[in-house]
Protein backbone atom coordinates (compact mmCIF):
# COMPACT_ATOMS: atom_id res chain seq x y z
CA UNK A 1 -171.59 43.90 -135.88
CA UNK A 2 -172.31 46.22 -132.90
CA UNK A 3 -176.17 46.92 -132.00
CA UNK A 4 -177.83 49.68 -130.40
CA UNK A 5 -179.87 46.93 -128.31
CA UNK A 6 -176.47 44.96 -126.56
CA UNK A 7 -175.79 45.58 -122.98
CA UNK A 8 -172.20 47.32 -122.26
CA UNK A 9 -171.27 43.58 -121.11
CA UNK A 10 -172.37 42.07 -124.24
CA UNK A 11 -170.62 44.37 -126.25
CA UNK A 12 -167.66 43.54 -124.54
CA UNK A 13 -167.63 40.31 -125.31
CA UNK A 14 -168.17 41.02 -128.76
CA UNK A 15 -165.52 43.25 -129.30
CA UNK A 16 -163.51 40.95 -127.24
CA UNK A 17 -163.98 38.20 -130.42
CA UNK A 18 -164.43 40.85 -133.25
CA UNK A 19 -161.18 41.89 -133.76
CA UNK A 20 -161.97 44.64 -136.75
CA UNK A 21 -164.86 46.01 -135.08
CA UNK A 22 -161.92 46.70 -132.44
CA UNK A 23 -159.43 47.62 -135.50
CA UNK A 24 -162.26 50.80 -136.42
CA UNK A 25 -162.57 51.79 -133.05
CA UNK A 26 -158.62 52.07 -132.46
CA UNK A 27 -158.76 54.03 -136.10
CA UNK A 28 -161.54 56.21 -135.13
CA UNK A 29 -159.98 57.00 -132.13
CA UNK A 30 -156.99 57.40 -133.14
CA UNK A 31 -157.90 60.15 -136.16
CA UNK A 32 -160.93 62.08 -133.98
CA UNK A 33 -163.90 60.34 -135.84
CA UNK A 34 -167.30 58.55 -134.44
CA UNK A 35 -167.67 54.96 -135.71
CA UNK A 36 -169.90 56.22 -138.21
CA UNK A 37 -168.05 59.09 -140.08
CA UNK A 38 -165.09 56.38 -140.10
CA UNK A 39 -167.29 53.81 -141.87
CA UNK A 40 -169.04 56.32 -143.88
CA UNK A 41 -165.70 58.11 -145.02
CA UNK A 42 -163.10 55.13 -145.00
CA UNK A 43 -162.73 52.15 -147.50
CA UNK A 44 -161.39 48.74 -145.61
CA UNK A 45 -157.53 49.17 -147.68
CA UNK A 46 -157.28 52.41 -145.91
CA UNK A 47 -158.40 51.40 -142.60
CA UNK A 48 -155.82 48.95 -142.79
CA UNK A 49 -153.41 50.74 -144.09
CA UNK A 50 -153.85 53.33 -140.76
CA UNK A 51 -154.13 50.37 -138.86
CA UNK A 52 -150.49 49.05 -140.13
CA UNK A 53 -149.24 52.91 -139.98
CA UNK A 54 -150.10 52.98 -136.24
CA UNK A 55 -148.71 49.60 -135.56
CA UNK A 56 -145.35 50.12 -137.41
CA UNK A 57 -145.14 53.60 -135.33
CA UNK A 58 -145.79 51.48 -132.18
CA UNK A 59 -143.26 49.05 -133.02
CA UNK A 60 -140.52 51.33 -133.67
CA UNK A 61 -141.44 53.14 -130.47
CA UNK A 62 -140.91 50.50 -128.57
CA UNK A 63 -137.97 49.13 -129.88
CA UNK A 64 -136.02 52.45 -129.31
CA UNK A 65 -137.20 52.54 -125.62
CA UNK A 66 -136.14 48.91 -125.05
CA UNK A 67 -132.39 49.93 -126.80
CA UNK A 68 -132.68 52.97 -124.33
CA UNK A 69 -132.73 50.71 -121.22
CA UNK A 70 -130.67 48.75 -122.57
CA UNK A 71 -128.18 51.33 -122.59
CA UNK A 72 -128.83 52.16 -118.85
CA UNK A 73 -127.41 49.19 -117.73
């Protein structure tokens, strides 16, 4: 859990090992909310659920610009 109190370093490192803490930031990010308003307004299924949106989106993203170079060759 992140703490008003931690140095910038410190919460680094934390985020670093706290990989949902780094999951609601990617969310937040992602949909134009603070931390808080996404922990406020968000239950954990739906964070996850964005979080597996996103990642299927990134996925298939990628995929079609690896078969794109591929087909440069």
């Amino acid at each position: 859990m992140i703490r008003r109190s931690w140095t910038p370093k410190a919460l680094e490192e934390e985020l670093k090992k706290d990989g949902y803490v780094r999951i609601q930031f990617f969310i937040a990010e992602k949909l134009g909310l603070t931390l808080s308003d996404l922990r406020n307004r968000m239950t954990d299924t739906e964070l996850l659920g964005w979080y597996t949106y996103f990642k299927i989106q990134a996925d298939e993203e990628q995929a079609a610009y690896d078969k794109a170079k591929r087909g440069r060759r």
